[in-house]
C-alpha atoms as a PDB file:
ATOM      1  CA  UNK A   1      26.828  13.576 154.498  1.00  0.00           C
ATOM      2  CA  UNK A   2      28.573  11.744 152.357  1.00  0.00           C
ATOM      3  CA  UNK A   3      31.949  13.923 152.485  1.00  0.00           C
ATOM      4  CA  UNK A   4      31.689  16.049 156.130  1.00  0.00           C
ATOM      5  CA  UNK A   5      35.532  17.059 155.132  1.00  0.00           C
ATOM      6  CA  UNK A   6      34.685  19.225 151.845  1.00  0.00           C
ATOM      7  CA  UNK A   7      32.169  21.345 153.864  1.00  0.00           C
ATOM      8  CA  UNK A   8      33.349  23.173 157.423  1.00  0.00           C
ATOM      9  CA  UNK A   9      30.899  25.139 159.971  1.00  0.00           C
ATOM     10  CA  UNK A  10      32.326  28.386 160.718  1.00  0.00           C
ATOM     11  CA  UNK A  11      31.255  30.800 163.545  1.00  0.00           C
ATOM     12  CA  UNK A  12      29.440  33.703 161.349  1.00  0.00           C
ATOM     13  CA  UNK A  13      31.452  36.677 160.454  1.00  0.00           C
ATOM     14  CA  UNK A  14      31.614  39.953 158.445  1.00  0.00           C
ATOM     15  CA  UNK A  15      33.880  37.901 155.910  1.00  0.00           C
ATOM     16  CA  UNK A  16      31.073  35.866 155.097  1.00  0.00           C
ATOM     17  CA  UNK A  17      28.834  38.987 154.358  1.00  0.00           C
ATOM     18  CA  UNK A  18      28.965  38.553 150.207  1.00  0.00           C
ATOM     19  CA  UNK A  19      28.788  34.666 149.873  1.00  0.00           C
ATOM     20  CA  UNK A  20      25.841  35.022 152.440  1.00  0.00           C
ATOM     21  CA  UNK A  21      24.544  37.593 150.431  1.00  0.00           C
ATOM     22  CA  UNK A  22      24.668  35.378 147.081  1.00  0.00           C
ATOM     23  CA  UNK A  23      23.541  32.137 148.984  1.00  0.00           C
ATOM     24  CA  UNK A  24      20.553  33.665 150.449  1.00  0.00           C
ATOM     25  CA  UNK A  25      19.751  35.656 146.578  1.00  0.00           C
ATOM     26  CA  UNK A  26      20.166  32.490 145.217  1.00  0.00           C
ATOM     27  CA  UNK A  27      17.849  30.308 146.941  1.00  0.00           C
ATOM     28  CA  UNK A  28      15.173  32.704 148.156  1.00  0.00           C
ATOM     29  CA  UNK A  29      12.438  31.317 145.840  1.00  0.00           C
ATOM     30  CA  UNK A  30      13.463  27.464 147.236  1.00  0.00           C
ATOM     31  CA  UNK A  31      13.541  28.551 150.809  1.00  0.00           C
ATOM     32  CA  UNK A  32       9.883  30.333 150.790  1.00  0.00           C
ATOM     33  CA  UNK A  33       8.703  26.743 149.957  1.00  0.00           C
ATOM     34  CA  UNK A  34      10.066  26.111 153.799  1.00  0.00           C
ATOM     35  CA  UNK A  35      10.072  29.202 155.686  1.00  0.00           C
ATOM     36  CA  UNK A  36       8.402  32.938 154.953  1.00  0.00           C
ATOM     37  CA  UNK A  37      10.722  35.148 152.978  1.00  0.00           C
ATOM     38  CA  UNK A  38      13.207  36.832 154.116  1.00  0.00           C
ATOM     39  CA  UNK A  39      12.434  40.859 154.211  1.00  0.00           C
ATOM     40  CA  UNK A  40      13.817  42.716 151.200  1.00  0.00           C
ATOM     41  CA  UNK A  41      16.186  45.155 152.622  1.00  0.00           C
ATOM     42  CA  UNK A  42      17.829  41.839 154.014  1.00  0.00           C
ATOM     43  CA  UNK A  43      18.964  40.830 150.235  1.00  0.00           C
ATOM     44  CA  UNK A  44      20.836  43.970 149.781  1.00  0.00           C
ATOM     45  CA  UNK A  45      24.704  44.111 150.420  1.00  0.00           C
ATOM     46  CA  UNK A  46      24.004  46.797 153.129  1.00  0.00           C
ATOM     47  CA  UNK A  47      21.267  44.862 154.738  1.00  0.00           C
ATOM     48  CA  UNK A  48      23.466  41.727 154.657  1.00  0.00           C
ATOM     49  CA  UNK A  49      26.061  43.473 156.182  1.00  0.00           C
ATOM     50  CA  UNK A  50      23.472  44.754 158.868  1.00  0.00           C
ATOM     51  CA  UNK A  51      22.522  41.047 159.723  1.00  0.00           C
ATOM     52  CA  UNK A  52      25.235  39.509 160.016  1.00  0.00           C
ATOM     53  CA  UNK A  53      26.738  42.111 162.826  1.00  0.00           C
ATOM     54  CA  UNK A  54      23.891  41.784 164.791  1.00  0.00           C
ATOM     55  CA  UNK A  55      24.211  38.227 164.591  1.00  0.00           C
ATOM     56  CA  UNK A  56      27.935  38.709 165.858  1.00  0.00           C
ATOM     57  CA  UNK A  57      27.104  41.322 168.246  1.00  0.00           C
ATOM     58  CA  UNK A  58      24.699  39.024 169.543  1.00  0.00           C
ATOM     59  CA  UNK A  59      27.172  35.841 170.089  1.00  0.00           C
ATOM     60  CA  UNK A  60      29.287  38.304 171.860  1.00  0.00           C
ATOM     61  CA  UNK A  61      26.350  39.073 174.367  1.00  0.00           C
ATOM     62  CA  UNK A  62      25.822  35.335 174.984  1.00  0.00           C
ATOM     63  CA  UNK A  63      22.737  35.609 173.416  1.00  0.00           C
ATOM     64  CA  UNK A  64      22.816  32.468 170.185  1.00  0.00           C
ATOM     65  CA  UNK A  65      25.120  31.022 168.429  1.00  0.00           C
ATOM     66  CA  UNK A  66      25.181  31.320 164.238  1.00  0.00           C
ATOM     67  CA  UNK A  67      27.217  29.401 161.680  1.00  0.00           C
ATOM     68  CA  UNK A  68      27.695  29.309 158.031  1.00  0.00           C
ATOM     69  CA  UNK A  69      28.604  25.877 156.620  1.00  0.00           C
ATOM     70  CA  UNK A  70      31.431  26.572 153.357  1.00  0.00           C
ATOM     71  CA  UNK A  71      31.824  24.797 150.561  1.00  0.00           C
ATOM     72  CA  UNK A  72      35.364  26.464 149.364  1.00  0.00           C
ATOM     73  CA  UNK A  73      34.363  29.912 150.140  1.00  0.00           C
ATOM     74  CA  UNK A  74      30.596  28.953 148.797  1.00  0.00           C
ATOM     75  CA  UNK A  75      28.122  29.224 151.634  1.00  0.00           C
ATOM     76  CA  UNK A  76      25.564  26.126 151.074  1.00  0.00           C
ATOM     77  CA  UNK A  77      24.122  26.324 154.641  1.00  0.00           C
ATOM     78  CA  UNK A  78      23.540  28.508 157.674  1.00  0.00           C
ATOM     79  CA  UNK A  79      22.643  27.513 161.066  1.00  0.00           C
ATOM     80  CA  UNK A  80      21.413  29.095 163.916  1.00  0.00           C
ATOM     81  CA  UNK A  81      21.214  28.558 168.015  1.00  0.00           C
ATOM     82  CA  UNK A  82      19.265  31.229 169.695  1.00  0.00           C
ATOM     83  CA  UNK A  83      19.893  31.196 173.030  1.00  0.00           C
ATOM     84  CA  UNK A  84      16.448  31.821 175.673  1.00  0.00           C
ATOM     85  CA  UNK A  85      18.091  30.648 178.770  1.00  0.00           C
ATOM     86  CA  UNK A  86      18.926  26.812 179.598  1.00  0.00           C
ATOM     87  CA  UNK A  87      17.356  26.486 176.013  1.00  0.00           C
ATOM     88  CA  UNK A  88      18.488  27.212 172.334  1.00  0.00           C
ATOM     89  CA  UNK A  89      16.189  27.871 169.656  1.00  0.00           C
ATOM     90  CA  UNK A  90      17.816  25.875 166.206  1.00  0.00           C
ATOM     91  CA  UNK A  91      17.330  27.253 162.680  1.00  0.00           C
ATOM     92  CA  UNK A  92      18.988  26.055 159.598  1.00  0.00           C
ATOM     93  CA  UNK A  93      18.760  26.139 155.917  1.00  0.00           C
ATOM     94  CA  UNK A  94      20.520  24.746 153.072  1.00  0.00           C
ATOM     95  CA  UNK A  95      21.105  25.506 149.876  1.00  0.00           C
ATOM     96  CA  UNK A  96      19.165  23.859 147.075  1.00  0.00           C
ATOM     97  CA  UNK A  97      22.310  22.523 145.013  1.00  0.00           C
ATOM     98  CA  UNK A  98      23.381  20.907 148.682  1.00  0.00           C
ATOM     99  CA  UNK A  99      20.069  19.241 149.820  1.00  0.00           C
ATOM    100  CA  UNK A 100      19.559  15.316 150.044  1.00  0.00           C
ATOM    101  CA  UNK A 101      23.522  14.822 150.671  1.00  0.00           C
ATOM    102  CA  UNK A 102      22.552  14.674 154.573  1.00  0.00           C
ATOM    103  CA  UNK A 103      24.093  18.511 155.019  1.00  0.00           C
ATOM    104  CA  UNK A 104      21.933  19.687 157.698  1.00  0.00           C
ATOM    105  CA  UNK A 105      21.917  16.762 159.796  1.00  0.00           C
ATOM    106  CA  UNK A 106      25.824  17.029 159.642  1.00  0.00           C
ATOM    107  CA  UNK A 107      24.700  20.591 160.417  1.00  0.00           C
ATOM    108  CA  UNK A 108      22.782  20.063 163.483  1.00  0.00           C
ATOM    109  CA  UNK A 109      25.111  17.278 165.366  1.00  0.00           C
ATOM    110  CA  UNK A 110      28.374  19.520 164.304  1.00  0.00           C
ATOM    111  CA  UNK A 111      26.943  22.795 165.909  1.00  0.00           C
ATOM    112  CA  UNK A 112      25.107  21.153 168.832  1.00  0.00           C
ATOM    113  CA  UNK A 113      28.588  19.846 169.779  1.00  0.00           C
ATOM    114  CA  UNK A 114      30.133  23.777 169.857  1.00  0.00           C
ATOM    115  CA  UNK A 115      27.031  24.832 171.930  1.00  0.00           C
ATOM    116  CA  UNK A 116      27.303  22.230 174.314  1.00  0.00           C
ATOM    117  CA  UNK A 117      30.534  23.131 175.084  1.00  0.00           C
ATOM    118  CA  UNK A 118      29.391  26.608 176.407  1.00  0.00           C
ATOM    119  CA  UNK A 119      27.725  24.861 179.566  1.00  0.00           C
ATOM    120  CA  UNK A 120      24.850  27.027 179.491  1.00  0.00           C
ATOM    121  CA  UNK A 121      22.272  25.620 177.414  1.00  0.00           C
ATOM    122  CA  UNK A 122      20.917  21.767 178.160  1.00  0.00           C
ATOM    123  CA  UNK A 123      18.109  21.639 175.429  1.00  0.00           C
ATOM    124  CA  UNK A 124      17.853  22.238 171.689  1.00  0.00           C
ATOM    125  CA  UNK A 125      14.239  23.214 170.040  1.00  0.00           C
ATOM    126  CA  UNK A 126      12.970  23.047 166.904  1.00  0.00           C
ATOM    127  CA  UNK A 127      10.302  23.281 165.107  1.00  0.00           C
ATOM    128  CA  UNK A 128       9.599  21.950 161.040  1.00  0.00           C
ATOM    129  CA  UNK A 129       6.313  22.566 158.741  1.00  0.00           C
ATOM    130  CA  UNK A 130       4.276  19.283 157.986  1.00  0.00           C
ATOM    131  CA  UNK A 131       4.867  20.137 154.555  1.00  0.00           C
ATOM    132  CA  UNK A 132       8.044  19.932 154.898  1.00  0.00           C
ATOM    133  CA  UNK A 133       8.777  16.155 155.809  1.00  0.00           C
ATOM    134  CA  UNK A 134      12.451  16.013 154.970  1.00  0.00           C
ATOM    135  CA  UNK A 135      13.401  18.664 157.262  1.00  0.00           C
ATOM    136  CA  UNK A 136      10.833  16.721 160.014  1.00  0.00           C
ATOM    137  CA  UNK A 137      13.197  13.558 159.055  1.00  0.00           C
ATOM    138  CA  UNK A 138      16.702  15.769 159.551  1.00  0.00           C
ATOM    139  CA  UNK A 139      15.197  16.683 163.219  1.00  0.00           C
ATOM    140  CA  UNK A 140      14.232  13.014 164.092  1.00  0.00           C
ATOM    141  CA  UNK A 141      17.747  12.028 162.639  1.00  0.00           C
ATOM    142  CA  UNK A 142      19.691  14.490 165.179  1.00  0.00           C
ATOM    143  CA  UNK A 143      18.046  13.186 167.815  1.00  0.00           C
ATOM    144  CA  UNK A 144      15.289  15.332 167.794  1.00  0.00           C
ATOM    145  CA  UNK A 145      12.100  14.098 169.544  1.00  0.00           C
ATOM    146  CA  UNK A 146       8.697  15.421 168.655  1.00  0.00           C
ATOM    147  CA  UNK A 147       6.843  17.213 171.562  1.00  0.00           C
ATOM    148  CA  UNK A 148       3.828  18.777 170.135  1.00  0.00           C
ATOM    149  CA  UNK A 149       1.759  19.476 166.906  1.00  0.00           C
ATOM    150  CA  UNK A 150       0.750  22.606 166.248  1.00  0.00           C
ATOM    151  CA  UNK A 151      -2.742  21.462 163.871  1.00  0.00           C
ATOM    152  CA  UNK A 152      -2.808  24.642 161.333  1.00  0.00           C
ATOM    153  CA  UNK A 153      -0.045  26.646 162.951  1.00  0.00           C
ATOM    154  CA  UNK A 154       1.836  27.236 159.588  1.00  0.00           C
ATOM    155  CA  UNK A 155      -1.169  29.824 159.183  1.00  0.00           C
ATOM    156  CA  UNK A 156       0.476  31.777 161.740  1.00  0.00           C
ATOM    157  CA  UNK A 157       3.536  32.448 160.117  1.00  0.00           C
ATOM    158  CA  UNK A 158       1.949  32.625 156.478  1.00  0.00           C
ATOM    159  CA  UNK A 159       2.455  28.841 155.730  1.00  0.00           C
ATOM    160  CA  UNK A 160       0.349  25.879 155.560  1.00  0.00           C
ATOM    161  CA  UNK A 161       0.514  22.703 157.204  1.00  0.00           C
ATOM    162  CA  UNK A 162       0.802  21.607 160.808  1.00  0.00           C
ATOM    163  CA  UNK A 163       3.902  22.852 162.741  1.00  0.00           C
ATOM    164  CA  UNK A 164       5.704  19.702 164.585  1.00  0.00           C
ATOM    165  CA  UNK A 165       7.950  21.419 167.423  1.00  0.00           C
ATOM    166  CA  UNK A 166      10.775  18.964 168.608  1.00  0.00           C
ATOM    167  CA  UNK A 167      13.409  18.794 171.895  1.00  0.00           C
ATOM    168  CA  UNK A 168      17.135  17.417 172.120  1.00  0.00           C
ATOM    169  CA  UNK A 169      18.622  17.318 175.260  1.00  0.00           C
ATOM    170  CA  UNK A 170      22.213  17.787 175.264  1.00  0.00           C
END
């Protein structure tokens, strides 16, 4: 990224609830390019407001780790560790108006560093769409290696392409 200091990762909270809300509203259509939409009820201010506790009540179990990254008070990404035990799960996405400025890689390295820190998990996952080869780039980038192809997986989620699942060790 070409300006880490305008744009903090923040642990997810209830605060966050109606810029989530409006990031998520606003880039649907880009994101189902990526990833399969997200379900209906989840757009709503009560649905948002559902998700995001469970996210929190989940970080208080231990169970993941989830960040929004703020631009001002603008939400222009989200990222997500899911914990599954020595081993966390990553999701991310970022906005449309915030891609190609090297946001998610910033992402990735910023939030690996906080989960680190907990001592529990030694390994980061992924996984990224063939046709999505900028996100397969942001993986590689962070450190990612590739560990298996998936030929035609996308097909199981919906999607098309070939899913490329990736490791980090921390």
């Amino acid at each position: 990224m070409s300006d880490e200091n305008a744009v903090r990762l923040e642990k997810i909270a209830s605060h966050h609830s109606a810029a989530l809300l409006s990031f998520e509203r606003e880039n649907a259509e880009h994101f189902t390019q990526y990833v399969p939409p997200r379900p209906p009820e989840m757009l709503t201010t009560d649905g948002m407001t559902a998700a995001i506790q469970s996210l929190v009540d989940e970080m208080e179990r231990g169970e993941g780790m989830y960040f929004v990254a703020l631009d001002g008070d603008d939400v222009v990404g989200r990222l997500n560790f899911t914990f599954d035990g020595e081993a966390a799960e990553v999701g991310y996405r970022v906005g449309k108006n915030a891609s190609g400025r090297g946001l998610a890689g910033w992402m990735l390295n910023e939030g690996a560093a906080v989960v680190k820190t907990s001592g529990v998990i030694l390994r980061l996952t992924g996984h990224s769409l063939s046709t999505n080869p900028a996100s397969i780039r942001v993986m590689e980038r962070a450190g990612f290696e590739l560990v298996h192809v998936d030929e035609g997986g996308g097909a199981k989620v919906g999607m098309s392409g070939d899913i490329h699942f990736f490791e980090r060790q921390l």
